[in-house]
PDB file of N, CA and C in Angstrom:
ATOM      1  N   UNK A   1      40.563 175.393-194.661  1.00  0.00           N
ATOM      2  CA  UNK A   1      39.338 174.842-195.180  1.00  0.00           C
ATOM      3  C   UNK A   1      38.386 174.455-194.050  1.00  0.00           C
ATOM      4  N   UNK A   2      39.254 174.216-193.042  1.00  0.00           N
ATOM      5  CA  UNK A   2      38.354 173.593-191.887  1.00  0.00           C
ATOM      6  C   UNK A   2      37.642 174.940-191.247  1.00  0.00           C
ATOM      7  N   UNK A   3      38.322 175.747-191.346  1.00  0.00           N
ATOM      8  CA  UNK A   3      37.912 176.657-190.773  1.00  0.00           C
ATOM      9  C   UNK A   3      36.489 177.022-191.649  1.00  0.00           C
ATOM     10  N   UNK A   4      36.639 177.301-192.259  1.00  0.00           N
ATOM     11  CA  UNK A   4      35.319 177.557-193.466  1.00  0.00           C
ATOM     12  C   UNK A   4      34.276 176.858-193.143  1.00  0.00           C
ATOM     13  N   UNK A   5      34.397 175.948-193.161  1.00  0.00           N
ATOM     14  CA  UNK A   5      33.311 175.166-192.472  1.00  0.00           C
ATOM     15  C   UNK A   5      32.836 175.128-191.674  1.00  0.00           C
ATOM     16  N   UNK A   6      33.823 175.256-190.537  1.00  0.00           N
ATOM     17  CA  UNK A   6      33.238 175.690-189.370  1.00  0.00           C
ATOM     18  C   UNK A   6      32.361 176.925-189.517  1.00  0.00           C
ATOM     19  N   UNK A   7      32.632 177.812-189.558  1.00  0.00           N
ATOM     20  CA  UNK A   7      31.914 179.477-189.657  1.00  0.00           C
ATOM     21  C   UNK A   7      30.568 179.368-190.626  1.00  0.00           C
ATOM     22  N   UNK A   8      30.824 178.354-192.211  1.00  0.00           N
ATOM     23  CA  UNK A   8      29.699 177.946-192.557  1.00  0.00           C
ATOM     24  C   UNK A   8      28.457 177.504-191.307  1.00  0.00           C
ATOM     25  N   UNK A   9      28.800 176.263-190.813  1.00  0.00           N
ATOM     26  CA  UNK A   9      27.963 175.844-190.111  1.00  0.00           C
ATOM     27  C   UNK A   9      27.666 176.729-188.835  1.00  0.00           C
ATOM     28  N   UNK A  10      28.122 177.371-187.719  1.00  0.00           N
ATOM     29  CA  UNK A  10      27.471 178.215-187.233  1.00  0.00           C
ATOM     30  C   UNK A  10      27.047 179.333-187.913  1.00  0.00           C
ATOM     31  N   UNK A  11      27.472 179.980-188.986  1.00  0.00           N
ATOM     32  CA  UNK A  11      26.064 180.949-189.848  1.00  0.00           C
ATOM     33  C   UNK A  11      24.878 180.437-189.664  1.00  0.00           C
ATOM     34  N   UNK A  12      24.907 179.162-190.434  1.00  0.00           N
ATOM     35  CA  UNK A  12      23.682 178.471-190.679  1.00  0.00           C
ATOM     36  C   UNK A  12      22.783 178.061-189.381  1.00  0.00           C
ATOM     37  N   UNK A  13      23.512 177.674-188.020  1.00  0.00           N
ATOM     38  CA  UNK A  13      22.961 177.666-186.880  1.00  0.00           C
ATOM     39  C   UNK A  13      22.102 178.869-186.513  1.00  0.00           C
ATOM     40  N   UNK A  14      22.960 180.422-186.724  1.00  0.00           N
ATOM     41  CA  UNK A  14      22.360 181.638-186.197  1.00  0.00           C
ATOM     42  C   UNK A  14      21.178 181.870-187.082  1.00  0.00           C
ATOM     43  N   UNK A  15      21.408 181.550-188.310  1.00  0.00           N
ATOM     44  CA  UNK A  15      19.951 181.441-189.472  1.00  0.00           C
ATOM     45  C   UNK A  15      18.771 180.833-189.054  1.00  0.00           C
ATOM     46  N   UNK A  16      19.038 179.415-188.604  1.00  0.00           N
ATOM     47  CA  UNK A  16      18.384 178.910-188.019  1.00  0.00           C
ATOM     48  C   UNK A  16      17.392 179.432-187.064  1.00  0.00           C
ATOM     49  N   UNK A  17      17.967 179.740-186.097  1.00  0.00           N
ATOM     50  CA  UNK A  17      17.466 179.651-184.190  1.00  0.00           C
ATOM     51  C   UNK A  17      17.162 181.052-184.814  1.00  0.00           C
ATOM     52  N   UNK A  18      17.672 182.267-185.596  1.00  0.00           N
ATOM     53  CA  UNK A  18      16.475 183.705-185.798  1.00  0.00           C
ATOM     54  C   UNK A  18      14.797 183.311-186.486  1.00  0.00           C
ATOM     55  N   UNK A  19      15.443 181.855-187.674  1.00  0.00           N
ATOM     56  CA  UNK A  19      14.140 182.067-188.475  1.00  0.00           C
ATOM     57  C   UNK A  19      13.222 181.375-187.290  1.00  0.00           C
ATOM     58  N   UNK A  20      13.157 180.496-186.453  1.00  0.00           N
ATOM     59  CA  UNK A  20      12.504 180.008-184.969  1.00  0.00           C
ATOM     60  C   UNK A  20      11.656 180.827-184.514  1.00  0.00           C
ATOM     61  N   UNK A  21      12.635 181.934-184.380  1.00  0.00           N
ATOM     62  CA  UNK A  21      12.889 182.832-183.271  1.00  0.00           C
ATOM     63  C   UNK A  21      11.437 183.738-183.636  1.00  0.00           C
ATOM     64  N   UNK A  22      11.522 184.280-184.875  1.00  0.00           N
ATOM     65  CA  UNK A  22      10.996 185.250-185.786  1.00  0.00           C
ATOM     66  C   UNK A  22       9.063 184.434-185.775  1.00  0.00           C
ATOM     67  N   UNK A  23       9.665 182.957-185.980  1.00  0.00           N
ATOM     68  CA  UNK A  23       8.089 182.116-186.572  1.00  0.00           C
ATOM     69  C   UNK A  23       7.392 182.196-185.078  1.00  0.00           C
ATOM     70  N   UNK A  24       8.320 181.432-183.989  1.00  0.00           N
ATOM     71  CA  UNK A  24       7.434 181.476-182.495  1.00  0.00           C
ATOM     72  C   UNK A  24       6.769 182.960-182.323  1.00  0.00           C
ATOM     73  N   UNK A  25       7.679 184.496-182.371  1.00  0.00           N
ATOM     74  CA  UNK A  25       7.125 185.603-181.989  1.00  0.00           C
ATOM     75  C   UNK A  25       6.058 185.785-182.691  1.00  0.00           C
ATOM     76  N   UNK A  26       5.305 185.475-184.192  1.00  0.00           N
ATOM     77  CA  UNK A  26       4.654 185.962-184.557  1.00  0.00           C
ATOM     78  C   UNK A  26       3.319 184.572-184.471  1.00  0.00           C
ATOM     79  N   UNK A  27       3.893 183.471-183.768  1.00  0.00           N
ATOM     80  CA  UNK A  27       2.647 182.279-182.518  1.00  0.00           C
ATOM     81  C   UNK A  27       2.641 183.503-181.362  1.00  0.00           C
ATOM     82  N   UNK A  28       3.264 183.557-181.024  1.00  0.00           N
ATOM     83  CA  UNK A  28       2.736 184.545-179.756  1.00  0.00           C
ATOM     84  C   UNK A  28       2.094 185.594-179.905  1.00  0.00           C
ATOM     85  N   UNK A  29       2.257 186.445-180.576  1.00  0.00           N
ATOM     86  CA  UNK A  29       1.708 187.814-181.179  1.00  0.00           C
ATOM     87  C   UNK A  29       0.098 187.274-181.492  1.00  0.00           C
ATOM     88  N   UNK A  30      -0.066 186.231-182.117  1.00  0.00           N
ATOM     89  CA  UNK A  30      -1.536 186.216-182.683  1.00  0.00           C
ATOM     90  C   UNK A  30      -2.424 185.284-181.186  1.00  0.00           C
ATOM     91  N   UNK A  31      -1.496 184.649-180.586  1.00  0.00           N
ATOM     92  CA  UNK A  31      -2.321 184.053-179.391  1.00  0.00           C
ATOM     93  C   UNK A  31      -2.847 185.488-178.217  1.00  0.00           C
ATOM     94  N   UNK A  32      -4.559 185.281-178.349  1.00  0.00           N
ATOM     95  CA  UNK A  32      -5.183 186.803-177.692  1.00  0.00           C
ATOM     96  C   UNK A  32      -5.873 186.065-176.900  1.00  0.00           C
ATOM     97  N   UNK A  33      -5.552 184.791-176.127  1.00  0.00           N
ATOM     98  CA  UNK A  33      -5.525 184.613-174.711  1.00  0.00           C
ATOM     99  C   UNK A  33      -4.690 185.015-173.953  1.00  0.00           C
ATOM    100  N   UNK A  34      -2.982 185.424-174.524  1.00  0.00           N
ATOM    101  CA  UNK A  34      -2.332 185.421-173.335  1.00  0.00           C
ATOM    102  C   UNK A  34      -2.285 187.165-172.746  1.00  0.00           C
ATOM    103  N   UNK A  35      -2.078 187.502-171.703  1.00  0.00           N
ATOM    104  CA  UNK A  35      -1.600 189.035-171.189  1.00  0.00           C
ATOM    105  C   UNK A  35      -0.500 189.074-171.439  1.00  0.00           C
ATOM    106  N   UNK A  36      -0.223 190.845-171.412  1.00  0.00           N
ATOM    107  CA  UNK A  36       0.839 191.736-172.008  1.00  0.00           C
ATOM    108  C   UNK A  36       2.021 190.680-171.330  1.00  0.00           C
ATOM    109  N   UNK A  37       2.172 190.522-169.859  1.00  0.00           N
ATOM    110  CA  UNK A  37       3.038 190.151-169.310  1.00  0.00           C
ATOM    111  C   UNK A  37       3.665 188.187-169.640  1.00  0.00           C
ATOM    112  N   UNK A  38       2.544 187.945-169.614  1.00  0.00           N
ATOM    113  CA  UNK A  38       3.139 186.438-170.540  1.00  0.00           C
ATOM    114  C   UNK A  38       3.308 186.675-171.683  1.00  0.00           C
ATOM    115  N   UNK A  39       2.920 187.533-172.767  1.00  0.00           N
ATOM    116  CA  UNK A  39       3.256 187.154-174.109  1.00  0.00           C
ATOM    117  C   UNK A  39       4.845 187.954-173.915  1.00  0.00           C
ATOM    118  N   UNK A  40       5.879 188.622-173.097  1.00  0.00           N
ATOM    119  CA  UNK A  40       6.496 189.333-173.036  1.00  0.00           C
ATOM    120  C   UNK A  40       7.277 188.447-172.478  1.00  0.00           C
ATOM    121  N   UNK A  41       7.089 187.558-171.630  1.00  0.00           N
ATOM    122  CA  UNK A  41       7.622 185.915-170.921  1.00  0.00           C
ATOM    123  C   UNK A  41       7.977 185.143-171.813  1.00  0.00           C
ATOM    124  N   UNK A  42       6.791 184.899-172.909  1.00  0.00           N
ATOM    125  CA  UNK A  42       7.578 184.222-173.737  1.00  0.00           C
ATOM    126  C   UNK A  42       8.146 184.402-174.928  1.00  0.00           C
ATOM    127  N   UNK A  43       8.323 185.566-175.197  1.00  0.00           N
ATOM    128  CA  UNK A  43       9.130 186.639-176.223  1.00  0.00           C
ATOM    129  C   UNK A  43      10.617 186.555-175.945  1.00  0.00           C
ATOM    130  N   UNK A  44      10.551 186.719-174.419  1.00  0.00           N
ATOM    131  CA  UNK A  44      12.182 186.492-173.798  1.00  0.00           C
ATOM    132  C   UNK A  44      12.505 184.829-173.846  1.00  0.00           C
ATOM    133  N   UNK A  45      11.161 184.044-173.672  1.00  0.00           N
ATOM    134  CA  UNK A  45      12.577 182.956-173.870  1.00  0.00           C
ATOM    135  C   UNK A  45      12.368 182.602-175.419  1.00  0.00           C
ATOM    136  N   UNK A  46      11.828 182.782-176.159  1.00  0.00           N
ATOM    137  CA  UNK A  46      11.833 182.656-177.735  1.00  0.00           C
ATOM    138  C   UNK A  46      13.001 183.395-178.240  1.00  0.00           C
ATOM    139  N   UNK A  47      13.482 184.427-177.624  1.00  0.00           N
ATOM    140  CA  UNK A  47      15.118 185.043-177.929  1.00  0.00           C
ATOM    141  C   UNK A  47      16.024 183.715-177.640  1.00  0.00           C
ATOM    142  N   UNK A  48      16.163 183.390-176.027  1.00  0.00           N
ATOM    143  CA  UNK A  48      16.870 182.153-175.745  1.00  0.00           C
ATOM    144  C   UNK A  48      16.659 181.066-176.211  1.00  0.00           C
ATOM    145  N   UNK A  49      16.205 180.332-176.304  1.00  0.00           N
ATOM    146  CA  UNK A  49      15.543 179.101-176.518  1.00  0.00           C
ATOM    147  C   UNK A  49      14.497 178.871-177.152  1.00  0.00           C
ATOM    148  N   UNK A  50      14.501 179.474-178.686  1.00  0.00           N
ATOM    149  CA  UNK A  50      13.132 179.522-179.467  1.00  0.00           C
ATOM    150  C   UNK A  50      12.649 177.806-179.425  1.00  0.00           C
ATOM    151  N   UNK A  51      13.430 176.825-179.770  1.00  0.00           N
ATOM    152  CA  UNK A  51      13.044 175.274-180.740  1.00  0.00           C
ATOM    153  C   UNK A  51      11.969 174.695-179.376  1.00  0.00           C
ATOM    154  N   UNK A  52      13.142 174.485-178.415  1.00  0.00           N
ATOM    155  CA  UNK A  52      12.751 173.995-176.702  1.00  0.00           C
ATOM    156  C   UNK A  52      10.982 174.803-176.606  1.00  0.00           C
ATOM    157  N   UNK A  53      11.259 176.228-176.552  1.00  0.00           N
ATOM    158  CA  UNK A  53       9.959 176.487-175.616  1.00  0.00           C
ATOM    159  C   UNK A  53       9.212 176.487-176.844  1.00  0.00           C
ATOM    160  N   UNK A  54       9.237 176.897-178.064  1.00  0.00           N
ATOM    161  CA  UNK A  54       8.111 176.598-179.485  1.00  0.00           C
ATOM    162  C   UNK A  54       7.371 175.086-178.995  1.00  0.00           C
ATOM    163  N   UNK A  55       8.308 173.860-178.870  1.00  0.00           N
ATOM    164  CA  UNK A  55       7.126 172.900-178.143  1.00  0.00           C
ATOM    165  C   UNK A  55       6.615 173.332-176.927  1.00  0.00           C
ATOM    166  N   UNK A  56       7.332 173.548-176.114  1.00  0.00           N
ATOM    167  CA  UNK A  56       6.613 173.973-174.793  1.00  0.00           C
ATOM    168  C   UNK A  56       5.324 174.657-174.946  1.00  0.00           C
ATOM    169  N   UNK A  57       5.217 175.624-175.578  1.00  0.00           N
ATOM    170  CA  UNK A  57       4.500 176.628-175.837  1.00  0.00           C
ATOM    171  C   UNK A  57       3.148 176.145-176.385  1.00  0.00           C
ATOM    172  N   UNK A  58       3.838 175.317-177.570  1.00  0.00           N
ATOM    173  CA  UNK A  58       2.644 174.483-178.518  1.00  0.00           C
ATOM    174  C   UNK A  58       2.044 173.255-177.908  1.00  0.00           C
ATOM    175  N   UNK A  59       2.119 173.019-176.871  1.00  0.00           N
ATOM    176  CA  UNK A  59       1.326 171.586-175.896  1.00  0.00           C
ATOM    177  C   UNK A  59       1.286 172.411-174.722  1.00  0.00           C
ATOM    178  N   UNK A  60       1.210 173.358-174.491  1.00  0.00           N
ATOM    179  CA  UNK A  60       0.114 174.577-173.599  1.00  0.00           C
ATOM    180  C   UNK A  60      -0.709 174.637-173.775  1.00  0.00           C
ATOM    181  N   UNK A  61      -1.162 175.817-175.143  1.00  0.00           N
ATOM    182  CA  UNK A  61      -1.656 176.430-175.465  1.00  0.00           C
ATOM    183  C   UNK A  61      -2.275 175.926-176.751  1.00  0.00           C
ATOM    184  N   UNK A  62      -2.222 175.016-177.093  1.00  0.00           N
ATOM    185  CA  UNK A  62      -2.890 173.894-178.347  1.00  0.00           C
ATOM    186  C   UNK A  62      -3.634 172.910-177.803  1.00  0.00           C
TER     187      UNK A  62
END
């Protein structure tokens, strides 16, 4: 049972950090200040670390 739970809750983690993942890329995609090469900067860390750099990102560029 424990186990179940466990695997529940990291599903729900990987659900998580994609739907992030998915919302930051398409903040970046529509921001047409940044160049090919930063919006591609922060594409890679929105794979790693969508929650972290989504603020980062949003008290930049806001």
């Amino acid at each position: 049972m424990t186990e179940l739970i466990l695997y529940s809750l990291l599903l729900l983690a990987l659900l998580a950090h994609i739907t992030f993942a998915m919302v930051f890329y398409r903040k970046i995609n529509k921001n047409k200040t940044l160049s090919f090469r930063e919006k591609n900067d922060w594409r890679l860390k929105a794979l790693i670390f969508p929650a972290y750099y989504w603020f980062v990102f949003k008290n930049r560029y806001t």
